[in-house]
PDB file of N, CA and C in Angstrom:
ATOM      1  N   UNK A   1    -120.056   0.916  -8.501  1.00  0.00           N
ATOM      2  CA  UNK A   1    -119.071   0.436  -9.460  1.00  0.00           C
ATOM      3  C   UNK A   1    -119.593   0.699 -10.853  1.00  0.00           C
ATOM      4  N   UNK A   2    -119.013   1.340 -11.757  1.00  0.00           N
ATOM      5  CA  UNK A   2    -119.538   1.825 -12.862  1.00  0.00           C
ATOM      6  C   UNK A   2    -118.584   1.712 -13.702  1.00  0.00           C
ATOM      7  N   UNK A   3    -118.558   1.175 -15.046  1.00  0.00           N
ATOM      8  CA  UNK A   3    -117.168   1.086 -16.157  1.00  0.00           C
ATOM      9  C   UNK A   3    -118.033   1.463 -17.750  1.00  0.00           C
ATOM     10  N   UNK A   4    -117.700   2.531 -18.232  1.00  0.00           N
ATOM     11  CA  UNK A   4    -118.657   3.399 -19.277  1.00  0.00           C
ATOM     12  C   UNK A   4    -118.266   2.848 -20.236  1.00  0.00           C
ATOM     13  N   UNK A   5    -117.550   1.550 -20.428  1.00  0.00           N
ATOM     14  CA  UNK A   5    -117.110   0.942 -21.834  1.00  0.00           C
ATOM     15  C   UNK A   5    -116.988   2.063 -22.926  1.00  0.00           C
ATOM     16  N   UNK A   6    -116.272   2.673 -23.269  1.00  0.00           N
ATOM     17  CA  UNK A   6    -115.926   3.370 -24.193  1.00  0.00           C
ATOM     18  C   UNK A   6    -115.564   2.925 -25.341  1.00  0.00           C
ATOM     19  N   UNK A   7    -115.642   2.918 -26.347  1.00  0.00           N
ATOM     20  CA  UNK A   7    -115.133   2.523 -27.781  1.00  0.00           C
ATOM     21  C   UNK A   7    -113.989   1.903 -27.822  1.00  0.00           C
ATOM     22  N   UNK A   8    -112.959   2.543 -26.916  1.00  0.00           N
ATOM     23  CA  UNK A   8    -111.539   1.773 -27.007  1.00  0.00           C
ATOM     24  C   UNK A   8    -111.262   0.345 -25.970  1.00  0.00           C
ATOM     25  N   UNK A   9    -112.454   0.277 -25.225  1.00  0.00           N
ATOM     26  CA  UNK A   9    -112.684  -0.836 -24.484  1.00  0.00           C
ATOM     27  C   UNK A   9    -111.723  -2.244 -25.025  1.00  0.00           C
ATOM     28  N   UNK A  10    -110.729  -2.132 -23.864  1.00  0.00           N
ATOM     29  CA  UNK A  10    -109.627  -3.491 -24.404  1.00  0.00           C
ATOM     30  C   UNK A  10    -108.651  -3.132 -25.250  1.00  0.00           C
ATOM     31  N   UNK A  11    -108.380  -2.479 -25.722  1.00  0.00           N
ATOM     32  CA  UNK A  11    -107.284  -1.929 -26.774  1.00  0.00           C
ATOM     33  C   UNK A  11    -106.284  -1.870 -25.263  1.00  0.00           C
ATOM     34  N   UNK A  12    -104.927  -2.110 -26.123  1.00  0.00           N
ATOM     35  CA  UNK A  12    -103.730  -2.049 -25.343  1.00  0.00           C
ATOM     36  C   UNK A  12    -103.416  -0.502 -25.174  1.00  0.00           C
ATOM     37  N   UNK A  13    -102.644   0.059 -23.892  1.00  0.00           N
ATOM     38  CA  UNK A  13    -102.688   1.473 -24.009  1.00  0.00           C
ATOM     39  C   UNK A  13    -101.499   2.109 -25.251  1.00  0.00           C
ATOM     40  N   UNK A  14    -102.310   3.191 -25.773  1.00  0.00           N
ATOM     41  CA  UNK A  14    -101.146   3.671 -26.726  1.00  0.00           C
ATOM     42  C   UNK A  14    -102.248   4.850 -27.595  1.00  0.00           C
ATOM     43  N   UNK A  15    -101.624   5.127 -28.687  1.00  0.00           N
ATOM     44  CA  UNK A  15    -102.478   6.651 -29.254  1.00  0.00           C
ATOM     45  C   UNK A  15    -103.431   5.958 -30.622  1.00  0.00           C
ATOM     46  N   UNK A  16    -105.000   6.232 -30.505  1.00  0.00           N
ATOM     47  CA  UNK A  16    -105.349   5.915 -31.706  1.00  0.00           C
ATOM     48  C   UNK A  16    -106.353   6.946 -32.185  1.00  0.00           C
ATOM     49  N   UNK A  17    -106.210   7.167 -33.180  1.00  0.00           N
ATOM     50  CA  UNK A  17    -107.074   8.172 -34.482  1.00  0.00           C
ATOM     51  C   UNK A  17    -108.176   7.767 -34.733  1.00  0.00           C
ATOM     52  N   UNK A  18    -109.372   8.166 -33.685  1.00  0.00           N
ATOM     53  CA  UNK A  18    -110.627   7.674 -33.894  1.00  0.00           C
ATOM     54  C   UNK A  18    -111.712   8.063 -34.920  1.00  0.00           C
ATOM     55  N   UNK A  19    -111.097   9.410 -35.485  1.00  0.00           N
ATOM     56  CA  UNK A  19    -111.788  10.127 -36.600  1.00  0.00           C
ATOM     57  C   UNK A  19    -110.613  10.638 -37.179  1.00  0.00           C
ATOM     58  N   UNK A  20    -110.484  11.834 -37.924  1.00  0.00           N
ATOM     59  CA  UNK A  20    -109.583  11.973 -38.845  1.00  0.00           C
ATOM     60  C   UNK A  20    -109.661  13.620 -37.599  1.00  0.00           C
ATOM     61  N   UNK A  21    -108.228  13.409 -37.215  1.00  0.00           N
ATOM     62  CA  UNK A  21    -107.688  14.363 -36.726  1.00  0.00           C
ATOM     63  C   UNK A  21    -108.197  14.824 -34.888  1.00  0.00           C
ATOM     64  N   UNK A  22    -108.838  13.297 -34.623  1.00  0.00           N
ATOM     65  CA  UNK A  22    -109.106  13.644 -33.181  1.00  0.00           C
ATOM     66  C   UNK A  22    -108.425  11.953 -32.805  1.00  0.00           C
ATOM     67  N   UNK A  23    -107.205  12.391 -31.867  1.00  0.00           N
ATOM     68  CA  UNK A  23    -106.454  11.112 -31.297  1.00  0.00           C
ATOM     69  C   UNK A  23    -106.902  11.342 -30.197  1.00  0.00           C
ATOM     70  N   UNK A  24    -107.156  10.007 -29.454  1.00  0.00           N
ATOM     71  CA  UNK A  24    -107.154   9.635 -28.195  1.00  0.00           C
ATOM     72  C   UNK A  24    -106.334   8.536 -27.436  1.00  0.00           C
ATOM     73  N   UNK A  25    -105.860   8.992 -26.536  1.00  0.00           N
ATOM     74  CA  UNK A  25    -104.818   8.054 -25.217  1.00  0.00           C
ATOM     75  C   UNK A  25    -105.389   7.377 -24.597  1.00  0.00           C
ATOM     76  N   UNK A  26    -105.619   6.219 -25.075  1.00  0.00           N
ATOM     77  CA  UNK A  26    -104.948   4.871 -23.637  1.00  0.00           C
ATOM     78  C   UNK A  26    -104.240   4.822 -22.723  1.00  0.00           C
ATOM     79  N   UNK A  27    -104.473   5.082 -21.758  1.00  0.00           N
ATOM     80  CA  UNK A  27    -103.384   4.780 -20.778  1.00  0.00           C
ATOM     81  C   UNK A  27    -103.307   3.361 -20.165  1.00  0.00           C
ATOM     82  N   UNK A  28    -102.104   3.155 -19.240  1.00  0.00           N
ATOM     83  CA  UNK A  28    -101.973   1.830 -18.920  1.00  0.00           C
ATOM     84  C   UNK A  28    -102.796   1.614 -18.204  1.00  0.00           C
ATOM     85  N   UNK A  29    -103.991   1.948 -17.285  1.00  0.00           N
ATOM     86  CA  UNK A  29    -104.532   2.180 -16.251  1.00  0.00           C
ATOM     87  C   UNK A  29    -106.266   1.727 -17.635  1.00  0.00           C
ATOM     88  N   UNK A  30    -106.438   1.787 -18.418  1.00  0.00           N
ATOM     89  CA  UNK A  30    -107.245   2.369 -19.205  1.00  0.00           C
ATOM     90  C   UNK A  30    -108.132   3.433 -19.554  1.00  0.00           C
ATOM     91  N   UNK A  31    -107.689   4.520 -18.966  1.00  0.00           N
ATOM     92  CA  UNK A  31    -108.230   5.460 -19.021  1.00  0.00           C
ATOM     93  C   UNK A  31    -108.226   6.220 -20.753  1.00  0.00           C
ATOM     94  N   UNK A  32    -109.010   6.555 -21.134  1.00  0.00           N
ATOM     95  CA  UNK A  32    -109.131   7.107 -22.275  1.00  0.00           C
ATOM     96  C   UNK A  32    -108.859   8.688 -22.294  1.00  0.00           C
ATOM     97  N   UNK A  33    -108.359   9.896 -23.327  1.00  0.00           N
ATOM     98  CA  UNK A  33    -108.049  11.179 -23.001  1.00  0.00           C
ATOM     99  C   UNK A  33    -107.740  11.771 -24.028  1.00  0.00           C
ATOM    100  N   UNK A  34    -108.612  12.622 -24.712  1.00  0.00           N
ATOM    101  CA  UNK A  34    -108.414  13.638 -25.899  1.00  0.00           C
ATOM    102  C   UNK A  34    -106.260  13.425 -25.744  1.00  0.00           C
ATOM    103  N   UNK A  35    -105.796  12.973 -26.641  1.00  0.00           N
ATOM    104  CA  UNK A  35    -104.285  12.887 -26.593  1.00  0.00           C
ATOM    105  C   UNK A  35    -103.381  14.476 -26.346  1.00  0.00           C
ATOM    106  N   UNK A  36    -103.122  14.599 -25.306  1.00  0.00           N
ATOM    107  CA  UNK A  36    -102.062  15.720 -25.225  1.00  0.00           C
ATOM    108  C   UNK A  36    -102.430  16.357 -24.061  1.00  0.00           C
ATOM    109  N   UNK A  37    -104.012  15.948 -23.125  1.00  0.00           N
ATOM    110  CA  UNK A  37    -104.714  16.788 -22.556  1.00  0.00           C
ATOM    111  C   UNK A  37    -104.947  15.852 -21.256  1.00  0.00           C
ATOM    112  N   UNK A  38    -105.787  16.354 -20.284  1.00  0.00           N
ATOM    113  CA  UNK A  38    -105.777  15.601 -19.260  1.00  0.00           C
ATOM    114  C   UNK A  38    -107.490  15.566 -18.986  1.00  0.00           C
ATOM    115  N   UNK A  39    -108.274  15.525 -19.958  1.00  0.00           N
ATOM    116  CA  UNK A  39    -109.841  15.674 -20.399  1.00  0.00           C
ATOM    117  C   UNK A  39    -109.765  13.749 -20.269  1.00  0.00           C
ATOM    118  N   UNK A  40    -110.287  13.686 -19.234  1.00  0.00           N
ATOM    119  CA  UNK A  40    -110.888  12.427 -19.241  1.00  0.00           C
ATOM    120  C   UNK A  40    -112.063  11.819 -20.273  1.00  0.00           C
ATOM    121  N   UNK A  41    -112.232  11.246 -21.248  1.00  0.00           N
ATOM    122  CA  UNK A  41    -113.091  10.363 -21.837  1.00  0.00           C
ATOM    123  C   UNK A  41    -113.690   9.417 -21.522  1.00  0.00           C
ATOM    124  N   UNK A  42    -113.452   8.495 -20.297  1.00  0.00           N
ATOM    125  CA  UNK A  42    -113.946   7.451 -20.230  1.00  0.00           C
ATOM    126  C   UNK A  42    -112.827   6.170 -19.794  1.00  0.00           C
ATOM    127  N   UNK A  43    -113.583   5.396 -19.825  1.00  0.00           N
ATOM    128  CA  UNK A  43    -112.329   4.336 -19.342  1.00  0.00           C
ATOM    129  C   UNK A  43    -112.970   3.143 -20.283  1.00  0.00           C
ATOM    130  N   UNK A  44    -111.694   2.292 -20.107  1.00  0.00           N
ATOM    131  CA  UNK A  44    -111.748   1.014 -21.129  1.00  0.00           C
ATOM    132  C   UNK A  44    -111.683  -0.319 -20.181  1.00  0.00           C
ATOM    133  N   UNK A  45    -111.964   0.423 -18.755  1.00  0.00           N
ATOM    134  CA  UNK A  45    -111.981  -1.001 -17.779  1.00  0.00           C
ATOM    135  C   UNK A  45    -112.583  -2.215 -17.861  1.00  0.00           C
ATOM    136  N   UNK A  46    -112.242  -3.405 -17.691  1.00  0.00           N
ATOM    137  CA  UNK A  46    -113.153  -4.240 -17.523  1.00  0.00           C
ATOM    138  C   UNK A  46    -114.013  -4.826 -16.315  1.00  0.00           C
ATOM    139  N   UNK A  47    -115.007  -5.309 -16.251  1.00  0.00           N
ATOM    140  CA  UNK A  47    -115.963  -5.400 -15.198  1.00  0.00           C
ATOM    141  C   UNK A  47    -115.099  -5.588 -13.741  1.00  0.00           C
ATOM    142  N   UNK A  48    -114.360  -6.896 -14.399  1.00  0.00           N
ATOM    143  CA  UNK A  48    -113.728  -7.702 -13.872  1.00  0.00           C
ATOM    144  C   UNK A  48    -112.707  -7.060 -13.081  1.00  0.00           C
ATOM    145  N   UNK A  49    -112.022  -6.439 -13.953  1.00  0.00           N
ATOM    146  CA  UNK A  49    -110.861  -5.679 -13.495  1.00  0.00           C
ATOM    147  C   UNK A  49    -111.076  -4.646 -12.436  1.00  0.00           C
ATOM    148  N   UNK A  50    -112.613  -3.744 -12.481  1.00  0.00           N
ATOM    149  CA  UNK A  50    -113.015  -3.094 -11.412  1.00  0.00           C
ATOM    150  C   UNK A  50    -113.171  -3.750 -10.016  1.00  0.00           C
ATOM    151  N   UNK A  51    -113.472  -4.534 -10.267  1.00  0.00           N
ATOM    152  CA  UNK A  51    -113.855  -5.800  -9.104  1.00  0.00           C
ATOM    153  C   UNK A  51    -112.473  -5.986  -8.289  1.00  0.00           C
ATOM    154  N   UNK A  52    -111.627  -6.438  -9.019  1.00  0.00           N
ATOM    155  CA  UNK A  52    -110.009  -6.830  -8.782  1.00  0.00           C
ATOM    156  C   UNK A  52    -109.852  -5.091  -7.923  1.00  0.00           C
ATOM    157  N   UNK A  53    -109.991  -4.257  -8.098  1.00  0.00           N
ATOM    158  CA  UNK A  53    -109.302  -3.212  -7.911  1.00  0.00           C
ATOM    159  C   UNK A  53    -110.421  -2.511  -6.520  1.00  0.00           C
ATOM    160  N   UNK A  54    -111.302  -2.975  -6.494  1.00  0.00           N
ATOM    161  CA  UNK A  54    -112.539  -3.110  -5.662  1.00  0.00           C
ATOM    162  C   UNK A  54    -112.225  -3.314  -4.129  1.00  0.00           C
ATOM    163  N   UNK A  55    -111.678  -4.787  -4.363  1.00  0.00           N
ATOM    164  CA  UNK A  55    -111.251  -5.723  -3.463  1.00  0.00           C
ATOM    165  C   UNK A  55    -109.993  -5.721  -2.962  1.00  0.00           C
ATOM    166  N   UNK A  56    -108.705  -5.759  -3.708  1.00  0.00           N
ATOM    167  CA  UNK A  56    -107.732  -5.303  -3.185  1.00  0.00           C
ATOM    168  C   UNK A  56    -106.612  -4.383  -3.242  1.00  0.00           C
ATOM    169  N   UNK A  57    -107.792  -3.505  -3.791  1.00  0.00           N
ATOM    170  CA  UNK A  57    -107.075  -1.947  -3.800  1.00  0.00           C
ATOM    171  C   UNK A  57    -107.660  -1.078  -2.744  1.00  0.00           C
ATOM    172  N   UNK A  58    -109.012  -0.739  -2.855  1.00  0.00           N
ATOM    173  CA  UNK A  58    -109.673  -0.063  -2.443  1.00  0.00           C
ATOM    174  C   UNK A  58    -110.134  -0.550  -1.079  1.00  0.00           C
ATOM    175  N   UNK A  59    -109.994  -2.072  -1.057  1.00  0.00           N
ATOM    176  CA  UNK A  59    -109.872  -2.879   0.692  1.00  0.00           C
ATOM    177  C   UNK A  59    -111.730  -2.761   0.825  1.00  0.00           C
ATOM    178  N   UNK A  60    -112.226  -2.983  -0.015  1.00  0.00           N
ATOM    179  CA  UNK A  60    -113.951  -3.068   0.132  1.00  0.00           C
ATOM    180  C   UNK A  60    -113.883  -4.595   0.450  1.00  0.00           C
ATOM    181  N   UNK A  61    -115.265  -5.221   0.977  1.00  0.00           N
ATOM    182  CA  UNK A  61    -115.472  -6.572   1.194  1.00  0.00           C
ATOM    183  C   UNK A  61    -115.982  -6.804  -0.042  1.00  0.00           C
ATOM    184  N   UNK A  62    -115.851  -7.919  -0.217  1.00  0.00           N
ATOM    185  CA  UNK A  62    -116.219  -8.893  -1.831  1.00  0.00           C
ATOM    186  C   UNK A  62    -118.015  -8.664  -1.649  1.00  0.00           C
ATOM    187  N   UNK A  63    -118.689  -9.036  -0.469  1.00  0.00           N
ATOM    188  CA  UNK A  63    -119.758  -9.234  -0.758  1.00  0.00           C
ATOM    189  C   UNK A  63    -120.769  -7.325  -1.346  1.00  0.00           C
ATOM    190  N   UNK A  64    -120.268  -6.697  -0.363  1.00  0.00           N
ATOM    191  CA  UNK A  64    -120.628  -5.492  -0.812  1.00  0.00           C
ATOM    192  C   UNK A  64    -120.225  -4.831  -2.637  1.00  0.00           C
ATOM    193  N   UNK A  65    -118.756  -5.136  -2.782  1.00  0.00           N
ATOM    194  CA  UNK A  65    -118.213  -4.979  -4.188  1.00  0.00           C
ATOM    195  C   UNK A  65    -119.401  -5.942  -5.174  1.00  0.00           C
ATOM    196  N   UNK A  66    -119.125  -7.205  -4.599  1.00  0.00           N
ATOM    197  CA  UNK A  66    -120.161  -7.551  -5.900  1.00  0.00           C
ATOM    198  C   UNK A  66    -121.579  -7.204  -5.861  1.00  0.00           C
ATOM    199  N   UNK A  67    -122.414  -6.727  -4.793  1.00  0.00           N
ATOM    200  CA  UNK A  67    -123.725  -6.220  -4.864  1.00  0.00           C
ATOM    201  C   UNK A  67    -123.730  -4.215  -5.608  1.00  0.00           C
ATOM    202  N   UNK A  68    -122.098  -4.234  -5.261  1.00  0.00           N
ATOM    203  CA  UNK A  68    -122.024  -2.614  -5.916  1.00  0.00           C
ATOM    204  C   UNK A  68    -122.176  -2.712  -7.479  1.00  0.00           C
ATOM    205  N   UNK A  69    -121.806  -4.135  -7.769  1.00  0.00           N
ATOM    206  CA  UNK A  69    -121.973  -4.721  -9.380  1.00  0.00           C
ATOM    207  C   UNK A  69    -122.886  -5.383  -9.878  1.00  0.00           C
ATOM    208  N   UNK A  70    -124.102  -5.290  -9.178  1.00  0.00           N
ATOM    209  CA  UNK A  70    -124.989  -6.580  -9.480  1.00  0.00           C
ATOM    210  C   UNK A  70    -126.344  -5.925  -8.967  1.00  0.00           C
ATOM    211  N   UNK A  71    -126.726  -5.876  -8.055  1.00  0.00           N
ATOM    212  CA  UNK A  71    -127.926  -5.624  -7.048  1.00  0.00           C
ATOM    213  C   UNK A  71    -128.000  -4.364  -7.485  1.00  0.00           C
ATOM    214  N   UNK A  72    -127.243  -3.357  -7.285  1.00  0.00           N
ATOM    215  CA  UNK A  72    -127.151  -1.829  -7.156  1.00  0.00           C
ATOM    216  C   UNK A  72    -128.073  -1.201  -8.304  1.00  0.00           C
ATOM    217  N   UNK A  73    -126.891  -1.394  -9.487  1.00  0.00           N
ATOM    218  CA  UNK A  73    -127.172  -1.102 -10.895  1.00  0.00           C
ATOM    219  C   UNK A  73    -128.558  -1.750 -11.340  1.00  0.00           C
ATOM    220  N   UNK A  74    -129.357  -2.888 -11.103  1.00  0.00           N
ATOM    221  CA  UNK A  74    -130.110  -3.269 -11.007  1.00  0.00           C
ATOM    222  C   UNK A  74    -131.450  -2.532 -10.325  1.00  0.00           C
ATOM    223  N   UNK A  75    -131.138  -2.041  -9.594  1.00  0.00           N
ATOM    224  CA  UNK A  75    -132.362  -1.153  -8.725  1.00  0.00           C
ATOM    225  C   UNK A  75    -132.116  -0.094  -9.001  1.00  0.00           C
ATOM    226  N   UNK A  76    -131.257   0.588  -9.448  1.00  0.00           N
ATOM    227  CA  UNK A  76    -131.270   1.767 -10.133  1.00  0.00           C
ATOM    228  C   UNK A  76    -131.958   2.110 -11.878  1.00  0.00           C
ATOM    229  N   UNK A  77    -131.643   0.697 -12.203  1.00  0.00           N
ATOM    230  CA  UNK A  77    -131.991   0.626 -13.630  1.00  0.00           C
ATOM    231  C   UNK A  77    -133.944   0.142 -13.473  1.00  0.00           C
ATOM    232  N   UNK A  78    -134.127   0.113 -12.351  1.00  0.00           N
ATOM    233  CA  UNK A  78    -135.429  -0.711 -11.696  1.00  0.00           C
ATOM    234  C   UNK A  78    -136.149  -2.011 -12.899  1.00  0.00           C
ATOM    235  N   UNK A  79    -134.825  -2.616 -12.317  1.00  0.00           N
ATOM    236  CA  UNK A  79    -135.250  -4.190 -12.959  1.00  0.00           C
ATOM    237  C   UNK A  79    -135.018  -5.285 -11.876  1.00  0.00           C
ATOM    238  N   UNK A  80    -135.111  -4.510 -10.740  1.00  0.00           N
ATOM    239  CA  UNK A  80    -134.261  -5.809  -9.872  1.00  0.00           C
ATOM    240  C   UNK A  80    -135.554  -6.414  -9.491  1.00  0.00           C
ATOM    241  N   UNK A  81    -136.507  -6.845  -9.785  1.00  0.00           N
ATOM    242  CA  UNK A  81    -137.277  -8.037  -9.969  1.00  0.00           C
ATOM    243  C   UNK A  81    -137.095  -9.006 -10.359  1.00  0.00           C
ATOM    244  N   UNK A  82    -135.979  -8.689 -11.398  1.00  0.00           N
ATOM    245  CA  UNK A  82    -135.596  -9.756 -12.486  1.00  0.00           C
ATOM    246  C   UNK A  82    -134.233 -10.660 -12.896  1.00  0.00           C
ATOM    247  N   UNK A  83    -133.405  -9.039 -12.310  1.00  0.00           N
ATOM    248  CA  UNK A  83    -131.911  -9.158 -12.171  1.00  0.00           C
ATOM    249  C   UNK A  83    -131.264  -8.439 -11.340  1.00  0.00           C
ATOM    250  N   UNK A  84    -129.985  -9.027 -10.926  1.00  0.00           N
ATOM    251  CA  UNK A  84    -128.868  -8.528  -9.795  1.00  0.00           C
ATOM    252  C   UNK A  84    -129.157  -9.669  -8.636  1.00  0.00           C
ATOM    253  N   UNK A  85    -129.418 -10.170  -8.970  1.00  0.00           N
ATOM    254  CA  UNK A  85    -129.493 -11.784  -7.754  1.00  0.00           C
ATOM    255  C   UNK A  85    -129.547 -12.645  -8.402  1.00  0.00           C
ATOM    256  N   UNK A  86    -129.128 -13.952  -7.859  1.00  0.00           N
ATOM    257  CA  UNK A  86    -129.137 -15.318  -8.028  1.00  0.00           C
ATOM    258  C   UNK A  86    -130.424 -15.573  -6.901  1.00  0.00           C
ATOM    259  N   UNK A  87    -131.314 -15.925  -7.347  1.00  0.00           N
ATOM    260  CA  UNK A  87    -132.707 -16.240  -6.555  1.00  0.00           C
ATOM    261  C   UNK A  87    -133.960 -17.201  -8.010  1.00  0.00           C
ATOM    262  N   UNK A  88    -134.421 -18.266  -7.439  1.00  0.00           N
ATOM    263  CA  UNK A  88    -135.110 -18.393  -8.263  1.00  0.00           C
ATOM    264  C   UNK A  88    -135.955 -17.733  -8.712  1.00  0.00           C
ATOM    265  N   UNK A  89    -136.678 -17.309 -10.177  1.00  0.00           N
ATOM    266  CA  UNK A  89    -137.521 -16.843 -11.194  1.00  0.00           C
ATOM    267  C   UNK A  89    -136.885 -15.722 -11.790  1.00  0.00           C
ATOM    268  N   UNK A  90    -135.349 -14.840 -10.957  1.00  0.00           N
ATOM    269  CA  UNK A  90    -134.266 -14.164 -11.735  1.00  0.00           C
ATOM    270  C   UNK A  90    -133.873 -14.503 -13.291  1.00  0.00           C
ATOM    271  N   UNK A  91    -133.137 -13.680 -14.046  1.00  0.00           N
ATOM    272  CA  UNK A  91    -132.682 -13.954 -15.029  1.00  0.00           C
ATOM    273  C   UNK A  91    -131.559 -14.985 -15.451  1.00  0.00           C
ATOM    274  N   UNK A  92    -131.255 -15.389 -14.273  1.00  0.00           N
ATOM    275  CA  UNK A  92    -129.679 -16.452 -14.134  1.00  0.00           C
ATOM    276  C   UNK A  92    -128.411 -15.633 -14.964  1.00  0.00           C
ATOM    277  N   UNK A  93    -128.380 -14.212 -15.124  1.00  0.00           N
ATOM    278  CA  UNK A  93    -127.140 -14.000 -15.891  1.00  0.00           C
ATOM    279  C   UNK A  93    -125.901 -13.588 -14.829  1.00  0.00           C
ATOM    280  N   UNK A  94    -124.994 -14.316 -15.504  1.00  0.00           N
ATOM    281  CA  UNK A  94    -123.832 -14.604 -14.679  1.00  0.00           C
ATOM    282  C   UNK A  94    -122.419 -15.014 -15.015  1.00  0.00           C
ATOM    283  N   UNK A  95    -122.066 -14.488 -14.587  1.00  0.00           N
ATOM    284  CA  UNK A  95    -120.123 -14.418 -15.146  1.00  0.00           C
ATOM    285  C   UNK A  95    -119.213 -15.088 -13.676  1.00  0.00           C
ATOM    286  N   UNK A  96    -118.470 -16.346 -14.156  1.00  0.00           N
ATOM    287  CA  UNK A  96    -118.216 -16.469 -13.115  1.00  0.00           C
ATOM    288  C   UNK A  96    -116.410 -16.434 -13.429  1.00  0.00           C
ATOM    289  N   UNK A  97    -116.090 -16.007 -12.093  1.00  0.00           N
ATOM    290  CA  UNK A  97    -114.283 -15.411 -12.398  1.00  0.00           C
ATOM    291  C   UNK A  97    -113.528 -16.742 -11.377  1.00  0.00           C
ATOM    292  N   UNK A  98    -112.326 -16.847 -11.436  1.00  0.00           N
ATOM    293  CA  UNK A  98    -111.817 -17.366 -11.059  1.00  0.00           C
ATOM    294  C   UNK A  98    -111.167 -16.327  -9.620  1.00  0.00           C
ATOM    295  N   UNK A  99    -109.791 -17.392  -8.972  1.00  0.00           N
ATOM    296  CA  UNK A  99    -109.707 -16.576  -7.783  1.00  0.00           C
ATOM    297  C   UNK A  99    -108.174 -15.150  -8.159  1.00  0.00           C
ATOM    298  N   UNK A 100    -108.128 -15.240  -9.562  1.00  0.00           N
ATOM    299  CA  UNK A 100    -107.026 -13.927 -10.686  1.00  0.00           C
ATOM    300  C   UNK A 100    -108.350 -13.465 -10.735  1.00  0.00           C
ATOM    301  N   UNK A 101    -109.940 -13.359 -11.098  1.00  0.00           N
ATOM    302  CA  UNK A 101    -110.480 -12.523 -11.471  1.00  0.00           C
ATOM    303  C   UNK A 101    -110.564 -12.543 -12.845  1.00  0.00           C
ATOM    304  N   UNK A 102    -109.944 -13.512 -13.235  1.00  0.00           N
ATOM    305  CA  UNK A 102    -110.191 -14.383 -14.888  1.00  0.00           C
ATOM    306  C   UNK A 102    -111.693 -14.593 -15.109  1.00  0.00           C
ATOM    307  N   UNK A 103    -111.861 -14.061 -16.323  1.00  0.00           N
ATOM    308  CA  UNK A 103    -113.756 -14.854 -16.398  1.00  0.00           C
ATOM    309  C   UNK A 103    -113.383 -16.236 -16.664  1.00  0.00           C
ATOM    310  N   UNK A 104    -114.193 -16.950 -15.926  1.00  0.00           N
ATOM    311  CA  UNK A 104    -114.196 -18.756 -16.449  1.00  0.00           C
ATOM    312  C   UNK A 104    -115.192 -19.191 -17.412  1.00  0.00           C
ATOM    313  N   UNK A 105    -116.417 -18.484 -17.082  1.00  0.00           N
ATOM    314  CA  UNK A 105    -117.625 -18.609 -17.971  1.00  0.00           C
ATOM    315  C   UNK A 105    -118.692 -17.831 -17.898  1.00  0.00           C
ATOM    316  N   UNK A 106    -119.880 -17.516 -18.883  1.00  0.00           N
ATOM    317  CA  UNK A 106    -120.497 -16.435 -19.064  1.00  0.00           C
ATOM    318  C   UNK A 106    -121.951 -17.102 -18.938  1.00  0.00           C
ATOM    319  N   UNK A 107    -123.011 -16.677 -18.756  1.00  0.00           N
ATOM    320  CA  UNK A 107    -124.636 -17.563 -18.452  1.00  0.00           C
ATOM    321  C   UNK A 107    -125.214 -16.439 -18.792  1.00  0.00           C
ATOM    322  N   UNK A 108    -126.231 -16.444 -19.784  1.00  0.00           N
ATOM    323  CA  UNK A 108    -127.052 -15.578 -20.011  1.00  0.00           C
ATOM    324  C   UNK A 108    -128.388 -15.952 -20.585  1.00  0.00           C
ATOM    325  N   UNK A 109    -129.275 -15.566 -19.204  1.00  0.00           N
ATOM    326  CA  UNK A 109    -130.880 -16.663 -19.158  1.00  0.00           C
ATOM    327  C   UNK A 109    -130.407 -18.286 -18.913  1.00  0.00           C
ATOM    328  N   UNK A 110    -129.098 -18.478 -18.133  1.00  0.00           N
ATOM    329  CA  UNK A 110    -128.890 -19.534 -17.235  1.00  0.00           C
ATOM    330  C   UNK A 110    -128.412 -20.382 -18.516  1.00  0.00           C
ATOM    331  N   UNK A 111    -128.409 -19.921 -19.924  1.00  0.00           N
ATOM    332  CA  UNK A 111    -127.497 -20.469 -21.077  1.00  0.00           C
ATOM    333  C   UNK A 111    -126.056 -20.360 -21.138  1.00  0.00           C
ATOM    334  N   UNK A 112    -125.169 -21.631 -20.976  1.00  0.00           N
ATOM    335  CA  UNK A 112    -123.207 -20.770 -21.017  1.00  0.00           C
ATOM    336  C   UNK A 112    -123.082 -20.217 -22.500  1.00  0.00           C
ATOM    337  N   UNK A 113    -122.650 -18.965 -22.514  1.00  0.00           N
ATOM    338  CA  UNK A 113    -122.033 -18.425 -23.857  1.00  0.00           C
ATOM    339  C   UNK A 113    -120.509 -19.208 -24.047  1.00  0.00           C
ATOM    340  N   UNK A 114    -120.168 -18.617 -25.500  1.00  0.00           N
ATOM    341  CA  UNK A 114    -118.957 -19.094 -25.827  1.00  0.00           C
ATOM    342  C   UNK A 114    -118.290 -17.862 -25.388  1.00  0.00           C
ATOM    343  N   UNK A 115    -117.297 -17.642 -24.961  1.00  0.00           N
ATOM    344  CA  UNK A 115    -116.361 -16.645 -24.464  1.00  0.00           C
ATOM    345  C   UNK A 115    -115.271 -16.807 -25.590  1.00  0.00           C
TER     346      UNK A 115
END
């Protein structure tokens, strides 16, 4: 599970002028796209929203989807000593969603952020 946060990350879909004379497309989907062309840029997905689309789009089990988001990226990034589990002496960072896939609240070093 991978979401490249792109610059337009969250913007509603529609055309915006990121420099002077290079537009890029939003789509409803969030996909980002040199405007006029079918050159993928990136996507503006959210974590969350991959997850949602994870689970009952793609028909994956929750527990595998969220280790494809958590554990994975973690041992690839080779920090999973530290993070991608809930285990004591971990980092405690953690987002927890509701059953829409709403974030409810954010923990980072087991501190709640303000959302």
């Amino acid at each position: 599970m991978i979401t490249d946060s792109s610059a337009l990350k969250g913007m509603k879909p529609g055309i915006y002028e990121i420099e002077p004379g290079i537009k890029i497309e939003v789509d409803e989907h969030g996909s980002n796209r040199f405007y006029g062309t079918n050159t993928l840029l990136g996507s503006s997905l959210k974590f969350n929203e991959g997850l949602k689309i994870l689970v009952e789009e793609a028909l994956v089990d929750i527990s595998s989807a969220l280790i494809a988001m958590s554990l994975n990226p973690a041992l690839y990034l080779k920090i999973a000593d530290h993070k991608g589990r809930i285990m004591v002496g971990y980092d405690a960072d953690l987002t927890v969603i509701d059953e829409q896939y709403q974030i409810v609240a954010t923990y980072v070093l087991g501190e709640k952020q303000v959302i």
